[in-house]
Protein backbone atom coordinates (compact mmCIF):
# COMPACT_ATOMS: atom_id res chain seq x y z
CA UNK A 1 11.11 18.51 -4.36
CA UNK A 2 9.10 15.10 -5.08
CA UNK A 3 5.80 15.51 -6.58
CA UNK A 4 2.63 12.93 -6.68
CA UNK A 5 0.92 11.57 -9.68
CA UNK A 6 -2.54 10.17 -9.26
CA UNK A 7 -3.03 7.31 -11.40
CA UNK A 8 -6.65 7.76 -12.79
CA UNK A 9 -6.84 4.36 -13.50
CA UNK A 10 -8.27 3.75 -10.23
CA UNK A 11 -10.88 6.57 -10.32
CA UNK A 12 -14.29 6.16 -10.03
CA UNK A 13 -15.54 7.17 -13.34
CA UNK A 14 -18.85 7.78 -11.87
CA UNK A 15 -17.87 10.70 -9.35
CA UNK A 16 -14.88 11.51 -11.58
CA UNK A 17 -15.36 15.46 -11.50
CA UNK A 18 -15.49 15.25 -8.05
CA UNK A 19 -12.45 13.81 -7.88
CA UNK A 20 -10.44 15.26 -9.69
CA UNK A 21 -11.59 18.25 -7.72
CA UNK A 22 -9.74 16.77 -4.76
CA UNK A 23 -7.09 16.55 -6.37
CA UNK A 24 -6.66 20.09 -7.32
CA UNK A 25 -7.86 21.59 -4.06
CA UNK A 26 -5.53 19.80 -2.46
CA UNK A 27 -2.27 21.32 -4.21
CA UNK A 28 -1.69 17.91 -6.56
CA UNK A 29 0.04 19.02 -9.88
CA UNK A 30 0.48 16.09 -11.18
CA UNK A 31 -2.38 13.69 -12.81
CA UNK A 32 -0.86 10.04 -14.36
CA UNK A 33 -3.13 8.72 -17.53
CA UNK A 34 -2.69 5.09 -18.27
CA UNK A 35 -3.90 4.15 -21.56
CA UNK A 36 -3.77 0.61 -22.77
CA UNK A 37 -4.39 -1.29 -25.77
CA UNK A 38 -5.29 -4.86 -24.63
CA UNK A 39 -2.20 -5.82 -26.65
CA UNK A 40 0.55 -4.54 -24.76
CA UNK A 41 -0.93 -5.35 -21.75
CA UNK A 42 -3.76 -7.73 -20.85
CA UNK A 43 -6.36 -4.46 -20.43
CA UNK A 44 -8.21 -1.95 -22.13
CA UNK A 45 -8.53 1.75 -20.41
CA UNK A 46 -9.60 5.04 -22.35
CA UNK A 47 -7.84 7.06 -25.38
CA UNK A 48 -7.23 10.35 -26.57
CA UNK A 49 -10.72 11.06 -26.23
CA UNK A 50 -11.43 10.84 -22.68
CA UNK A 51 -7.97 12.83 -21.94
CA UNK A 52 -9.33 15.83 -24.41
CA UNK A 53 -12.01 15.71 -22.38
CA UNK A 54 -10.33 16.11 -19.22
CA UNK A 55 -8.18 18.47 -20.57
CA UNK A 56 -10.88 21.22 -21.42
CA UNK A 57 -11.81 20.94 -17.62
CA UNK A 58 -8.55 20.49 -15.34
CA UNK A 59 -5.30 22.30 -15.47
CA UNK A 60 -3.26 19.04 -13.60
CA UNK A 61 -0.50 18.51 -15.54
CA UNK A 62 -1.25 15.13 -17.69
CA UNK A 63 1.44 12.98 -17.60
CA UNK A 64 0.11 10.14 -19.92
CA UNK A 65 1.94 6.89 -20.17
CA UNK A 66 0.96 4.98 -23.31
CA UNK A 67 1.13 1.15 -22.90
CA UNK A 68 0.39 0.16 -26.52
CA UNK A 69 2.00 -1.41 -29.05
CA UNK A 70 3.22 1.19 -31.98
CA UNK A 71 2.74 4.37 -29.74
CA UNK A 72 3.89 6.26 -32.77
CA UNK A 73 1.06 5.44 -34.57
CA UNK A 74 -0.62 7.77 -31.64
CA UNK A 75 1.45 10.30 -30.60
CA UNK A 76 -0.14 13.24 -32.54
CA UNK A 77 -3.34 12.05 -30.86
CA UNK A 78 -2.58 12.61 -27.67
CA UNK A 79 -0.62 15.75 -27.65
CA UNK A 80 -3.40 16.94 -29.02
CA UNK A 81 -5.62 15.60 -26.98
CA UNK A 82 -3.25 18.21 -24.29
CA UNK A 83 -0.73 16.08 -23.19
CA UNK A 84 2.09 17.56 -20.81
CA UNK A 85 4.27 14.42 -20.69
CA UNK A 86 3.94 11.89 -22.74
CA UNK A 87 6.01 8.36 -21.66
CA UNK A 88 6.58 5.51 -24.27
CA UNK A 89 7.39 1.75 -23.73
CA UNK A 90 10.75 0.72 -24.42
CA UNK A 91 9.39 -3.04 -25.37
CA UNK A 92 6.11 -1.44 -27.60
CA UNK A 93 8.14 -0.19 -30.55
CA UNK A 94 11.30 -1.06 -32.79
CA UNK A 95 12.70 2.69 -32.88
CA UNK A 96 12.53 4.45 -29.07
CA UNK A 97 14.37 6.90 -30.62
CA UNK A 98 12.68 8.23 -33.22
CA UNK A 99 9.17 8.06 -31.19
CA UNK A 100 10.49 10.22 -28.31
CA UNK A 101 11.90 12.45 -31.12
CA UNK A 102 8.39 12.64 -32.59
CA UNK A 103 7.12 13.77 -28.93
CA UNK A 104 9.32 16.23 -28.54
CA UNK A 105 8.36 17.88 -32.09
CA UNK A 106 5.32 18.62 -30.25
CA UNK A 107 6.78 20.75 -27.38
CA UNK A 108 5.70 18.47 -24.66
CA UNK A 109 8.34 16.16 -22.37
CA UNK A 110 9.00 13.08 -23.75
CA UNK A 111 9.61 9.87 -21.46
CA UNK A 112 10.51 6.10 -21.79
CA UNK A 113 9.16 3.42 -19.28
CA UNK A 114 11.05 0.03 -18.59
CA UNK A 115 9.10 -3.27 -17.52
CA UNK A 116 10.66 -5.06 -14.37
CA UNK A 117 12.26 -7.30 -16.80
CA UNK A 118 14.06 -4.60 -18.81
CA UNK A 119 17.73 -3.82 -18.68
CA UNK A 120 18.42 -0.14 -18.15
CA UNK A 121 21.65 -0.88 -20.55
CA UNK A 122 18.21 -0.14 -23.68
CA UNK A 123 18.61 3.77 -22.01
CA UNK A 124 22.50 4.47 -23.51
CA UNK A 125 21.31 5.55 -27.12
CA UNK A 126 18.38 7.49 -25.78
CA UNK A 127 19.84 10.15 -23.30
CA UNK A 128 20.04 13.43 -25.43
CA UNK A 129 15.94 12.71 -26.13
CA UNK A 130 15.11 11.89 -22.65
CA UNK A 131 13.26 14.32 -20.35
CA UNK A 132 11.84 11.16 -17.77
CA UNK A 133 12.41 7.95 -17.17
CA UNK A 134 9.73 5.93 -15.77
CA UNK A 135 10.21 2.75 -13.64
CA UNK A 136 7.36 0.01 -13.55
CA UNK A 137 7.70 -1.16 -10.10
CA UNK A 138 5.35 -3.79 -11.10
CA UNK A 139 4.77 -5.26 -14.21
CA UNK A 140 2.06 -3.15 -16.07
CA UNK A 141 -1.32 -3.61 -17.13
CA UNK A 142 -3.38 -3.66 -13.60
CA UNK A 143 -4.01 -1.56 -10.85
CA UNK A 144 -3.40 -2.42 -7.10
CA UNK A 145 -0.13 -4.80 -7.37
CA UNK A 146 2.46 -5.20 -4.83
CA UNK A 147 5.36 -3.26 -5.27
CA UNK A 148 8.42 -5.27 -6.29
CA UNK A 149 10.54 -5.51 -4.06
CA UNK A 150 13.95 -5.88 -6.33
CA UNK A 151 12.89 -2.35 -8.06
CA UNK A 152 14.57 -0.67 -5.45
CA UNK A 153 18.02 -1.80 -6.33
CA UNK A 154 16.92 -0.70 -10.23
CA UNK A 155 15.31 2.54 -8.95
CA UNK A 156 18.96 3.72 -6.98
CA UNK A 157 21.11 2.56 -10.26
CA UNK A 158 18.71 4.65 -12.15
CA UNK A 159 19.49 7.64 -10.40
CA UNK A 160 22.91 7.08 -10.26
CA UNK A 161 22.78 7.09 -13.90
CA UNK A 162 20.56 9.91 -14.80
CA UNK A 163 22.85 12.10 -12.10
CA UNK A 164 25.99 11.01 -14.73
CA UNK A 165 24.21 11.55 -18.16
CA UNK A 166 21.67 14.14 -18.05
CA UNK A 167 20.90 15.22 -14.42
CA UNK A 168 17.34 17.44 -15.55
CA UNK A 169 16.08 14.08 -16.27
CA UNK A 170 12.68 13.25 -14.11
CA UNK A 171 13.12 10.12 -12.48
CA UNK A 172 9.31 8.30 -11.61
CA UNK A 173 8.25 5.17 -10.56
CA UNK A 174 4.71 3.82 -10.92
CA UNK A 175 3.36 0.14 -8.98
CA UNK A 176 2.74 -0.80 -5.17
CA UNK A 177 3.20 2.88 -4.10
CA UNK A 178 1.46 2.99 -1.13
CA UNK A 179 1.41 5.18 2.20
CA UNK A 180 2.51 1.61 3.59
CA UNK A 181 5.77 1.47 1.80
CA UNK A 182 6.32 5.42 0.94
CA UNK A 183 8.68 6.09 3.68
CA UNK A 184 10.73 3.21 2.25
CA UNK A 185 11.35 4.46 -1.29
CA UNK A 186 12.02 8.33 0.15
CA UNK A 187 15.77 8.13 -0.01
CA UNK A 188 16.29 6.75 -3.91
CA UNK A 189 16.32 10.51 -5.79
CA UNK A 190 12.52 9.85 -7.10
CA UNK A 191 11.12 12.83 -8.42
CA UNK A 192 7.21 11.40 -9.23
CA UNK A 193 5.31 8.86 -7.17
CA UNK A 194 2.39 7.44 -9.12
CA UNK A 195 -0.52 6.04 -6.77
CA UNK A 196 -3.65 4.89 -8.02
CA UNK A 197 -5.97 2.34 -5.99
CA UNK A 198 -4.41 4.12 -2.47
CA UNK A 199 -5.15 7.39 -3.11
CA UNK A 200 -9.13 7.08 -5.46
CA UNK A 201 -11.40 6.69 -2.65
CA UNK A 202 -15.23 7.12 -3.07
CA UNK A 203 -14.84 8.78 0.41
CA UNK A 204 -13.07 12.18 -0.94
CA UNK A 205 -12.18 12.82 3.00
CA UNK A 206 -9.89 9.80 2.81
CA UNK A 207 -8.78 10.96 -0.38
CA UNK A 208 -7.49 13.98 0.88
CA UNK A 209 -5.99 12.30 4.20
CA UNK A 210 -3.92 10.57 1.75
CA UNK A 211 -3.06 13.27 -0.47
CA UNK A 212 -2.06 14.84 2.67
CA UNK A 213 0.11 12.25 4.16
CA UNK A 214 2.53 11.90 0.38
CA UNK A 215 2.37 15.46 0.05
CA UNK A 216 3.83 16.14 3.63
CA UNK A 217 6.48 13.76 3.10
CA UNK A 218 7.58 13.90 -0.70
């Protein structure tokens, strides 16, 4: 069983309870929190804050994926904050390791995320800390991109060697997921599908056709 992971980045902050409402009514689990530093990656979204927030108010699972330098400057933040899952950059830190060790002290998953560019030869000294691996299926830092198209091969190597190393290991992809493309990537062992800009909609009845549509198929 697949699951779906909303990328809040493309809510609208405006109607935001409503929203998330949606999203719980309509049997998502799953809720993906982007944070970014402006350094990492070209933009700036929300911290530990706004997730503490949420997190007094929604029982989604939060599956935050931190793309900012030093994450382990912030991990404490965030699980506090009520993270579930909490995914690190390989390229944002000088010792993986250790940082996905300091997750895990917290009792929440711990997960690394690889850029487009990013050999999957950096996972062989991480397994036994691993409980997700996330694939950026564009390269991160905006919402709405096209999905690239050379992830797939990436995405089915992946899986290949998650199934040989640790096979408990959650296997998501985030980028150009769209209902336009979904049936495409339903073969390659994914086990999260972060969507963002296809399924926010200020109509929530669109929302929920979408929701629909992955959530009869994944």
């Amino acid at each position: 069983m697949a699951f779906l992971s909303p990328s809040l980045l493309a809510a609208d902050f405006y109607n935001l309870e409503r929203q998330i409402k949606v999203l719980e009514e309509n049997n998502v689990k799953y809720l993906h929190l982007d944070v970014m530093d402006g350094n990492f990656v070209p933009n700036i979204s929300y911290g530990a804050g706004i997730i503490k927030s949420l997190r007094e108010n929604t029982n989604l699972v939060f599956d935050v994926h931190l793309m900012i330098e030093k994450p382990e400057n912030y991990i404490d933040d965030f699980a506090k904050a009520g993270a579930d899952i909490i995914t690190i950059h390989q390229e944002a830190t000088k010792h993986p390791l250790r940082v996905l060790q300091q997750i895990k002290e917290h009792g929440i998953k711990a997960g690394i995320s690889l850029n487009p560019g990013t050999s999957l030869s950096v996972l062989d000294y991480l397994w036994d800390e691993l409980d997700l691996i996330l694939i950026m299926t564009v390269n991160p830092g905006f919402g709405g991109q096209s999905f690239i198209p050379s992830s797939i091969d990436k995405i089915k190597e992946t899986r290949k060697l998650i199934n040989q190393n640790k096979d408990d290991i959650l296997l998501e992809i985030d980028g150009g997921v769209k209902t336009t493309n979904l049936e495409s990537l339903l073969d390659l062992g994914v086990d999260i599908f972060v969507s963002g800009s296809d399924i926010f909609n200020k109509d929530l009845n669109l929302m929920k056709e979408k929701i629909e549509y992955y959530l009869e198929r994944i």
